[in-house]
C-alpha atoms as a PDB file:
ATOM      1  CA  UNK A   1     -16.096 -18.756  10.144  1.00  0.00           C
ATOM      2  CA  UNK A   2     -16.225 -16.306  12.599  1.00  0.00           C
ATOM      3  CA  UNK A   3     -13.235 -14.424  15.080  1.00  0.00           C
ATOM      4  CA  UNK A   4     -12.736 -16.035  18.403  1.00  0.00           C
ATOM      5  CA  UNK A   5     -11.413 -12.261  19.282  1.00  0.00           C
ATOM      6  CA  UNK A   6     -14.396 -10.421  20.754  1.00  0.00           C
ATOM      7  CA  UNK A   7     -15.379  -6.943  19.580  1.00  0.00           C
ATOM      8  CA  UNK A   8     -14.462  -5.523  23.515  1.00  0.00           C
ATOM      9  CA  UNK A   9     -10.674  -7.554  22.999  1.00  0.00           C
ATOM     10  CA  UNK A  10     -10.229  -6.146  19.816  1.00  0.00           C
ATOM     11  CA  UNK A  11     -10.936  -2.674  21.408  1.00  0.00           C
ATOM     12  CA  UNK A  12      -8.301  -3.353  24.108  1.00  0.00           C
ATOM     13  CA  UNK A  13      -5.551  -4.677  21.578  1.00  0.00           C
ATOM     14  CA  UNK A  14      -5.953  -1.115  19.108  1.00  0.00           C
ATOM     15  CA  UNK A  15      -5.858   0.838  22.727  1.00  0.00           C
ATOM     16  CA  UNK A  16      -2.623  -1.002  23.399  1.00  0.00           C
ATOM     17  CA  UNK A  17      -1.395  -0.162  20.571  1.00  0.00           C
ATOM     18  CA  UNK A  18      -1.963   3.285  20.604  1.00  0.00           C
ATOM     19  CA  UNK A  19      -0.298   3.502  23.536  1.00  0.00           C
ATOM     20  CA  UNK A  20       2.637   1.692  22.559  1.00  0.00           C
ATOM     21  CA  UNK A  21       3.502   4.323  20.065  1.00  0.00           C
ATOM     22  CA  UNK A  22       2.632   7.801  21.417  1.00  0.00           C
ATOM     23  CA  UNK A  23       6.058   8.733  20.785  1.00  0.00           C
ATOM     24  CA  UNK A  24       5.724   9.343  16.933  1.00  0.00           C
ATOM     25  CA  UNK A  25       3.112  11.418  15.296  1.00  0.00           C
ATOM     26  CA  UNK A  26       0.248  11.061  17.613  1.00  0.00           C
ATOM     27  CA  UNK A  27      -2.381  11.911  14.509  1.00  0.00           C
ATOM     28  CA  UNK A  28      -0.944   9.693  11.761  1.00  0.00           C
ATOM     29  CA  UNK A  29      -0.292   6.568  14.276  1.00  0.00           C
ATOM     30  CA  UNK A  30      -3.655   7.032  15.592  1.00  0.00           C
ATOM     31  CA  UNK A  31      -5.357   6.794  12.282  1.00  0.00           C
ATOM     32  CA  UNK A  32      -3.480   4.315  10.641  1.00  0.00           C
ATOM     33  CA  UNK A  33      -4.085   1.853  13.902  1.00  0.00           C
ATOM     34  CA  UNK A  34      -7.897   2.389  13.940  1.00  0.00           C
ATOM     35  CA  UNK A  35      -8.496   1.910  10.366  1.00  0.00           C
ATOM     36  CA  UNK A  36      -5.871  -1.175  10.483  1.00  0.00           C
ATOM     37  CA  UNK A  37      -7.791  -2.487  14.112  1.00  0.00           C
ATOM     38  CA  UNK A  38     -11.218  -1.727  12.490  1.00  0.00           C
ATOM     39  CA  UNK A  39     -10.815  -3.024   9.154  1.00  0.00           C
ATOM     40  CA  UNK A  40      -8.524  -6.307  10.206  1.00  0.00           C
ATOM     41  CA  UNK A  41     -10.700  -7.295  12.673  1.00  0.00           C
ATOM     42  CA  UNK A  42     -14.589  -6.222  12.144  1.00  0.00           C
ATOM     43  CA  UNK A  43     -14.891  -5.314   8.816  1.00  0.00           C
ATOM     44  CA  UNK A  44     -16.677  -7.692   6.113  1.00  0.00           C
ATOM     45  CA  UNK A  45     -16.044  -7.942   2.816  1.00  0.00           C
ATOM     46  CA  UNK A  46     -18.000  -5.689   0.386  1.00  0.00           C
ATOM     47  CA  UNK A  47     -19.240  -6.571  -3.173  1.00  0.00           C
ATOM     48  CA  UNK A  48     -18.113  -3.792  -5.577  1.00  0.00           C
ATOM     49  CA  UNK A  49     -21.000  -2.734  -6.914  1.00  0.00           C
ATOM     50  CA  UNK A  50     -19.208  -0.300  -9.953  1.00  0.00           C
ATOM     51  CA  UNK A  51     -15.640   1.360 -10.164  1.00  0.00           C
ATOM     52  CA  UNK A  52     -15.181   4.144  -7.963  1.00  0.00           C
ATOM     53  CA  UNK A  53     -11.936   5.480  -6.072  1.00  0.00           C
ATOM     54  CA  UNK A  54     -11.003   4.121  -2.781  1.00  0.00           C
ATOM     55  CA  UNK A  55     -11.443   5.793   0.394  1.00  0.00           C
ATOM     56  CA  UNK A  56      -9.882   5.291   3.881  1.00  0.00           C
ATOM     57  CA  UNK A  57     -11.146   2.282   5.482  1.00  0.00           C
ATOM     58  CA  UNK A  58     -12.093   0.770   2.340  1.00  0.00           C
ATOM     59  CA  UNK A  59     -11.318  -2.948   1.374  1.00  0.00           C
ATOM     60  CA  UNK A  60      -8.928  -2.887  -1.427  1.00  0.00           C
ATOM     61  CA  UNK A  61      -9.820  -6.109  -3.415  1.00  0.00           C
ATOM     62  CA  UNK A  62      -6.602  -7.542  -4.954  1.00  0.00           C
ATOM     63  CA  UNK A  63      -5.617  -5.697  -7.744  1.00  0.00           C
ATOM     64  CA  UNK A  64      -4.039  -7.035 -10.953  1.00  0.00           C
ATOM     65  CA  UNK A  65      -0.516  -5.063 -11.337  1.00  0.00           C
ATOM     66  CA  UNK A  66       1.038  -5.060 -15.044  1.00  0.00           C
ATOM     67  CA  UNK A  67       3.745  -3.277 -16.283  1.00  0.00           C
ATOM     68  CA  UNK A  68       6.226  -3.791 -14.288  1.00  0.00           C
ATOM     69  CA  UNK A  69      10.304  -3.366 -14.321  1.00  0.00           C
ATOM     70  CA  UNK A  70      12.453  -3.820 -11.293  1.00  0.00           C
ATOM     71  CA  UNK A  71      10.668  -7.073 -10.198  1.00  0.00           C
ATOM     72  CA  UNK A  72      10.532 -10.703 -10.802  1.00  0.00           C
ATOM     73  CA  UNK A  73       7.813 -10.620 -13.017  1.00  0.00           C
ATOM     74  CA  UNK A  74       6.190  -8.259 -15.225  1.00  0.00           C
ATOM     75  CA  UNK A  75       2.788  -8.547 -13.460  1.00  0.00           C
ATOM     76  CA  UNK A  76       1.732  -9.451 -10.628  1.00  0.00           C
ATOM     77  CA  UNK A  77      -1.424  -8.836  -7.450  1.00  0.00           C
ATOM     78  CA  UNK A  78      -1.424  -7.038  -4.748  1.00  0.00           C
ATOM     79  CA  UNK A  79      -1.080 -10.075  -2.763  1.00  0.00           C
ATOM     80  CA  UNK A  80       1.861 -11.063  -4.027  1.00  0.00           C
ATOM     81  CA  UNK A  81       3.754  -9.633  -1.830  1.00  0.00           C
ATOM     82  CA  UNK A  82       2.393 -11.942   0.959  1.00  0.00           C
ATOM     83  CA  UNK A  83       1.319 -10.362   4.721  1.00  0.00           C
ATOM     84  CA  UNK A  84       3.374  -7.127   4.153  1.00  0.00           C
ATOM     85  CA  UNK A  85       2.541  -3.401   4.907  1.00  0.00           C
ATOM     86  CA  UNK A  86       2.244  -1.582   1.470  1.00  0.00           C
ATOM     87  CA  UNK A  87       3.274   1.784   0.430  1.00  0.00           C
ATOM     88  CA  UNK A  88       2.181   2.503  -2.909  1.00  0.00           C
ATOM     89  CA  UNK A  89       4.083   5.412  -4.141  1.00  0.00           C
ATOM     90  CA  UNK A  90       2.629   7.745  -7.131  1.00  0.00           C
ATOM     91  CA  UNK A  91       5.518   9.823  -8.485  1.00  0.00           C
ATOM     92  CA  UNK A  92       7.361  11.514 -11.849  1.00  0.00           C
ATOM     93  CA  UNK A  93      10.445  11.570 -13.029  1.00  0.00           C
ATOM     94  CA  UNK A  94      10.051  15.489 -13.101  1.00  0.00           C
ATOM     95  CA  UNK A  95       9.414  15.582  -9.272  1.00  0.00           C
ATOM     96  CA  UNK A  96      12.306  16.299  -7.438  1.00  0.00           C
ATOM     97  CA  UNK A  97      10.322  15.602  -3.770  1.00  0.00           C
ATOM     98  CA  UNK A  98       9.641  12.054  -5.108  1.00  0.00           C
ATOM     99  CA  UNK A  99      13.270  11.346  -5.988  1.00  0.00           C
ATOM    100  CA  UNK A 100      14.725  12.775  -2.834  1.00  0.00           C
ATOM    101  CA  UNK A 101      12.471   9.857  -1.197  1.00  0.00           C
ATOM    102  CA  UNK A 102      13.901   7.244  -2.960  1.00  0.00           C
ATOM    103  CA  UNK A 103      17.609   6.392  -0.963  1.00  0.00           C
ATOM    104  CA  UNK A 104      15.260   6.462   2.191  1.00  0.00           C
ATOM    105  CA  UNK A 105      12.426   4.103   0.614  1.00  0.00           C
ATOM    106  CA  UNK A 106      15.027   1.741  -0.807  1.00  0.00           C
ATOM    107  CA  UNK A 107      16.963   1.346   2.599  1.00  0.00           C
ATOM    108  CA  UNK A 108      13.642   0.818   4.357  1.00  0.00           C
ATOM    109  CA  UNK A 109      12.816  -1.993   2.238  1.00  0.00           C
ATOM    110  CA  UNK A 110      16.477  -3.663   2.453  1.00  0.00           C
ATOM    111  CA  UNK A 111      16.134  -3.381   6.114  1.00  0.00           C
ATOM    112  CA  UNK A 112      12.049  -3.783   6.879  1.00  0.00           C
ATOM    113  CA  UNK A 113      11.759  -6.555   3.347  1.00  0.00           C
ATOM    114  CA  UNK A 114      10.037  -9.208   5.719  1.00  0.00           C
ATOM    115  CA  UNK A 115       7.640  -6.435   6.817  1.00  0.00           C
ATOM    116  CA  UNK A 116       7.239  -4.133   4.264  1.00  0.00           C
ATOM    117  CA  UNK A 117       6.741  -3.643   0.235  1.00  0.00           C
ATOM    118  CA  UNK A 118       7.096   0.080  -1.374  1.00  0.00           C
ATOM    119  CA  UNK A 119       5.469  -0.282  -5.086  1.00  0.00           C
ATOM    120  CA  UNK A 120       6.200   3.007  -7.108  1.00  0.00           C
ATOM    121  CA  UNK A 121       3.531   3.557  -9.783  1.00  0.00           C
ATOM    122  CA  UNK A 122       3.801   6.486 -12.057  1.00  0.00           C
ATOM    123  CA  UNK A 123       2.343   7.663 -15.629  1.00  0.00           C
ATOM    124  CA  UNK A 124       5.972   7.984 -16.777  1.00  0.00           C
ATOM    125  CA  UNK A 125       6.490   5.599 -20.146  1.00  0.00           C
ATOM    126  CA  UNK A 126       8.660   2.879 -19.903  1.00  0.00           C
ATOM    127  CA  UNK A 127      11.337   4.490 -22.283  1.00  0.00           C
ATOM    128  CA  UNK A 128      11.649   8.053 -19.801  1.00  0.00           C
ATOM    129  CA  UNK A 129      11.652   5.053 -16.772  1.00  0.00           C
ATOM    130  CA  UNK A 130      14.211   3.014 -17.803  1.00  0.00           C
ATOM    131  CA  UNK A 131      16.607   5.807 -18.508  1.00  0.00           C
ATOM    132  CA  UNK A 132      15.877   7.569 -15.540  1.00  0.00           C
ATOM    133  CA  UNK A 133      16.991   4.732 -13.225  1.00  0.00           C
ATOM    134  CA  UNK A 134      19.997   4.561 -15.382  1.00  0.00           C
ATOM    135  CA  UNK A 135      21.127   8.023 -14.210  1.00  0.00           C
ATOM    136  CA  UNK A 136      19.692   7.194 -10.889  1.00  0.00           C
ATOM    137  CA  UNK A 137      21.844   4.161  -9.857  1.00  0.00           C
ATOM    138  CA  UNK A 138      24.870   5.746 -11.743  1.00  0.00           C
ATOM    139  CA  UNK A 139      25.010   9.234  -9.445  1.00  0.00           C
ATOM    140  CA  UNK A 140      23.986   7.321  -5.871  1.00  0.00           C
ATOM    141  CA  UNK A 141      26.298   4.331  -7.120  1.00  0.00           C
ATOM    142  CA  UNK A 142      24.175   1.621  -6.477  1.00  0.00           C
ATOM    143  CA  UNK A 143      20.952  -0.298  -8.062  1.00  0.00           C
ATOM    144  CA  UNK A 144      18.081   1.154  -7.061  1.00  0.00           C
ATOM    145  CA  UNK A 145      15.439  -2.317  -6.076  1.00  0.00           C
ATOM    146  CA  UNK A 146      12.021  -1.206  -5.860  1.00  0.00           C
ATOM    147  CA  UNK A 147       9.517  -2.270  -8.385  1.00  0.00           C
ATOM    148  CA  UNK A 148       8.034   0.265 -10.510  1.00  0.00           C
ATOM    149  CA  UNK A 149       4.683   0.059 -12.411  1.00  0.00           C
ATOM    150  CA  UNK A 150       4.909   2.380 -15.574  1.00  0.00           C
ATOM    151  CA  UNK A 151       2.356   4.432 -17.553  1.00  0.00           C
ATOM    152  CA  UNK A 152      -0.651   3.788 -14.969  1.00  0.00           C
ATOM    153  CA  UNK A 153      -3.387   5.403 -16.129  1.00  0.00           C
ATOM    154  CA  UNK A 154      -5.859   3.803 -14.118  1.00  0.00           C
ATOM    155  CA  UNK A 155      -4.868   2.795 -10.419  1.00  0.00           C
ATOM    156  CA  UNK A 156      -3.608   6.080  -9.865  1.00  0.00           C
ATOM    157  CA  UNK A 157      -7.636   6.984 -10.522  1.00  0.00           C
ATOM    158  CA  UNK A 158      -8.374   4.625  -7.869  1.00  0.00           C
ATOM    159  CA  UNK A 159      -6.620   6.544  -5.809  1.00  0.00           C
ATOM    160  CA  UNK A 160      -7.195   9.973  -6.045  1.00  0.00           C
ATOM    161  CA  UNK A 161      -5.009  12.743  -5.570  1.00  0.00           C
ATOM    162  CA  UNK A 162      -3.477  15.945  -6.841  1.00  0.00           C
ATOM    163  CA  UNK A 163       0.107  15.862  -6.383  1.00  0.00           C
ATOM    164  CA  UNK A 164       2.855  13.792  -5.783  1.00  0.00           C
ATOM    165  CA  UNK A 165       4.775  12.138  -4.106  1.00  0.00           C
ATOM    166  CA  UNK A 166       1.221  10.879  -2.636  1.00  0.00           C
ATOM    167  CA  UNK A 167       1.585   7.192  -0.583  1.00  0.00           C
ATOM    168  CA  UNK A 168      -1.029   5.105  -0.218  1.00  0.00           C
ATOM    169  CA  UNK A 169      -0.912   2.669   3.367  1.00  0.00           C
ATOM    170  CA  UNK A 170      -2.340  -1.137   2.685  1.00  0.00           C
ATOM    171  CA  UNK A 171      -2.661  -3.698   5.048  1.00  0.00           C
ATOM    172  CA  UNK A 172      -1.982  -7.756   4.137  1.00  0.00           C
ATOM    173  CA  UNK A 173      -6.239  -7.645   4.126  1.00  0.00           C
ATOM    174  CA  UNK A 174      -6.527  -4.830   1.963  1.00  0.00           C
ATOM    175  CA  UNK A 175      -7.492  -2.205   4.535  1.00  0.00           C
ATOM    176  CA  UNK A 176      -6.987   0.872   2.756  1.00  0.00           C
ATOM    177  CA  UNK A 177      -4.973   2.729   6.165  1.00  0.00           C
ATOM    178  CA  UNK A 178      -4.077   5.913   5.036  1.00  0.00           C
ATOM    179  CA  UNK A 179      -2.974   8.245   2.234  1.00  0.00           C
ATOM    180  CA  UNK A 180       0.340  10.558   3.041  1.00  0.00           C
ATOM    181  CA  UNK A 181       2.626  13.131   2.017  1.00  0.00           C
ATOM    182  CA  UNK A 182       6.523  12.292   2.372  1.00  0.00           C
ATOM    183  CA  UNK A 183       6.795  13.623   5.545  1.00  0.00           C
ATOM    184  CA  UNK A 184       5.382  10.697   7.034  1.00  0.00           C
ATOM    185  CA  UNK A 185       7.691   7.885   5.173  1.00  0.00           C
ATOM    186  CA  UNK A 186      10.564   8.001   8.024  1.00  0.00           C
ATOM    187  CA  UNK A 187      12.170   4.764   9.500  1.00  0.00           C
ATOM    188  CA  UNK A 188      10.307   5.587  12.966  1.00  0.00           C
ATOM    189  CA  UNK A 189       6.712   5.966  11.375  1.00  0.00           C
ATOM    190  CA  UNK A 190       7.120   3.072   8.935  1.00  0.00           C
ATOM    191  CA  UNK A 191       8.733   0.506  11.144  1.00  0.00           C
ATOM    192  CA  UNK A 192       6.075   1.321  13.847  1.00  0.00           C
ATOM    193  CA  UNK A 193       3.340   1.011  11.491  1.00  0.00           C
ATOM    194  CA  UNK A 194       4.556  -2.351   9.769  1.00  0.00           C
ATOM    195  CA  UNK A 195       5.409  -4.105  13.281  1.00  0.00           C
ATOM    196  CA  UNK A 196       1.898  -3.514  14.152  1.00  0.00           C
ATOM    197  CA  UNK A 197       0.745  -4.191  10.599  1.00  0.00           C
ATOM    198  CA  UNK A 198       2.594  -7.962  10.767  1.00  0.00           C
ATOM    199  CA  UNK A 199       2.285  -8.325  14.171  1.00  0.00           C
ATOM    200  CA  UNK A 200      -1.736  -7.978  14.290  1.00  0.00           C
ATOM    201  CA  UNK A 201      -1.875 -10.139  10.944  1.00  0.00           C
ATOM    202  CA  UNK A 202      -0.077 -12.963  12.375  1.00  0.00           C
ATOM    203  CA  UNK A 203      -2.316 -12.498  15.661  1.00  0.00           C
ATOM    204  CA  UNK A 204      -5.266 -13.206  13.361  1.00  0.00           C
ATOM    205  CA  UNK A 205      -3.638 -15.783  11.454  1.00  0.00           C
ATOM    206  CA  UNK A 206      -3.005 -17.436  15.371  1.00  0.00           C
ATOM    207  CA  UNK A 207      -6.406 -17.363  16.222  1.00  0.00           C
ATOM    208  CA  UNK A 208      -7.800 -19.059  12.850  1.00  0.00           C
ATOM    209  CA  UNK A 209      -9.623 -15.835  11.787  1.00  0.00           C
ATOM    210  CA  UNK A 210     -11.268 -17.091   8.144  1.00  0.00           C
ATOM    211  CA  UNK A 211      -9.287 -16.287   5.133  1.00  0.00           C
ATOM    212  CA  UNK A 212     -11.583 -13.856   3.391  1.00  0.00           C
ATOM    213  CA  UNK A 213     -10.633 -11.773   6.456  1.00  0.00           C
ATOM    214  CA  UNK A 214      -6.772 -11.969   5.745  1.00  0.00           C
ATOM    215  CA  UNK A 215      -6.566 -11.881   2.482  1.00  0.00           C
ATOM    216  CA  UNK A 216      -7.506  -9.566  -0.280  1.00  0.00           C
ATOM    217  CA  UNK A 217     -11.060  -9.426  -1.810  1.00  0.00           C
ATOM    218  CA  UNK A 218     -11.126 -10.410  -5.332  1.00  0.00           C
ATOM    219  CA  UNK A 219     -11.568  -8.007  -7.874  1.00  0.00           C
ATOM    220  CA  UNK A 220     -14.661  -7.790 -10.015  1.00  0.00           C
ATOM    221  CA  UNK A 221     -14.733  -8.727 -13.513  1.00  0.00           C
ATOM    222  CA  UNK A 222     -15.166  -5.295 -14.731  1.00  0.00           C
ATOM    223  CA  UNK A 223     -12.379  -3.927 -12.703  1.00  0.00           C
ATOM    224  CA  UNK A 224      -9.754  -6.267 -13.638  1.00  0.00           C
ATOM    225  CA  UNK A 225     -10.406  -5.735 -16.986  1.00  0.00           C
ATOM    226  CA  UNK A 226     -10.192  -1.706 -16.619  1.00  0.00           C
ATOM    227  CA  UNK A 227      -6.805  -2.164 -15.275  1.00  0.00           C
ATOM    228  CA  UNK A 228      -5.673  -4.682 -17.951  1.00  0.00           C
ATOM    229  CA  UNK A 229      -6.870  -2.000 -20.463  1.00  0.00           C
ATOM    230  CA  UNK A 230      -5.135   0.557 -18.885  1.00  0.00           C
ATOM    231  CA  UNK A 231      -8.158   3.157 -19.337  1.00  0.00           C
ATOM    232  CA  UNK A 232      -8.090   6.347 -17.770  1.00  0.00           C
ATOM    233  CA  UNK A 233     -11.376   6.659 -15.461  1.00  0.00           C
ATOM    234  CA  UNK A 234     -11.679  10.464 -16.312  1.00  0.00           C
ATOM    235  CA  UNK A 235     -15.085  10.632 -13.989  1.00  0.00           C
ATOM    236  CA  UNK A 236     -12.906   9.584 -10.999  1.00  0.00           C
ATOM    237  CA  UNK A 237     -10.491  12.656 -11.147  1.00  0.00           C
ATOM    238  CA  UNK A 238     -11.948  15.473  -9.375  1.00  0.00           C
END
């Protein structure tokens, strides 16, 4: 099924856009909007071929999630948190940066829920997890809500990086927007990104766009089974 938005409209509508929000940081706004405007509503879905990381402007297919405290369920799929901005957050218990983000990211997902979904992933075992939060919601005094994916040894592959606190940017579709350092998770910055995020989704969803552009990609046979096995893709770390 094809778009009934023109290539020239959609054009006009990531313009807009741009416009709209040239009062926070021109270069990160800028980026996330074309990959979200170019992805969203030209790109096709891709057949993945063999497991390799991700890049910007990639489709993310919809990956299995296991392991997981601080949520409903102990596994779950990327698109289980419906048409919502993602943040995927790779931390440690040992990095102080990554904690000092965490009062911030939990308030922006009390007050941005409908809109957004922070996911913290880190190679921490379940054990050093569990008793962190402990001491976590017993010095800030209340119950820290985000769900956290323990001893990942493989998505954090997917997406490489060297340090953290390193976020990763997903649309509802999968487009792989941007990768970031904390000083880019602010309420300004994320609430822009996620109105426009939601807002173009439900555009598309308006004017009948074909699911396999709003949704996730599956994942191939050999990746969900990577991920179930937890292995550590040692090629993809360079």
């Amino acid at each position: 099924m094809k778009s009934s938005i023109s290539p020239e409209r959609a054009k006009l509508c990531l313009r807009d856009s741009v416009r709209q929000i040239k009062s926070i940081n021109k270069s990160l706004t800028k980026k996330l909007l074309c990959f979200l405007g170019g992805t969203l509503l030209l790109s096709s879905v891709q057949a993945q071929q063999k497991i390799e990381p991700f890049f910007i402007g990639d489709r993310i297919p919809d990956l299995p999630l296991h392991r997981i405290i601080n949520y409903k369920n102990s596994t779950a799929t990327l698109s289980s948190f419906g048409d919502k901005l993602i943040i995927l957050d790779f931390w440690s218990i040992h990095c102080s940066s990554c904690i000092e983000q965490f009062p911030q990211e939990d308030s922006l997902q009390h007050i941005l829920g409908d809109k957004l979904q922070f996911i913290l992933l880190t190679l921490d075992p379940k054990e050093k997890v569990t008793s962190f939060l402990k001491h976590f919601d017993s010095s800030h005094h209340t119950k820290f809500s985000l769900p956290i994916i323990y001893s990942d040894s493989t998505i954090c592959c997917l997406f490489r990086h060297h340090a953290v606190p390193h976020y990763v940017w997903l649309a509802p579709n999968g487009a792989f927007l941007a990768q970031t350092e904390q000083q880019f998770i602010t309420p300004q910055i994320v609430e822009q990104v996620s109105n426009r995020v939601v807002g173009l989704q439900k555009q598309m969803r308006k004017e009948h766009f074909s699911e396999v552009m709003l949704t996730y990609p599956p994942p191939g046979k050999k990746l969900i089974e990577v991920i179930r096995q937890n292995k550590i893709l040692i090629d993809n770390i360079r």
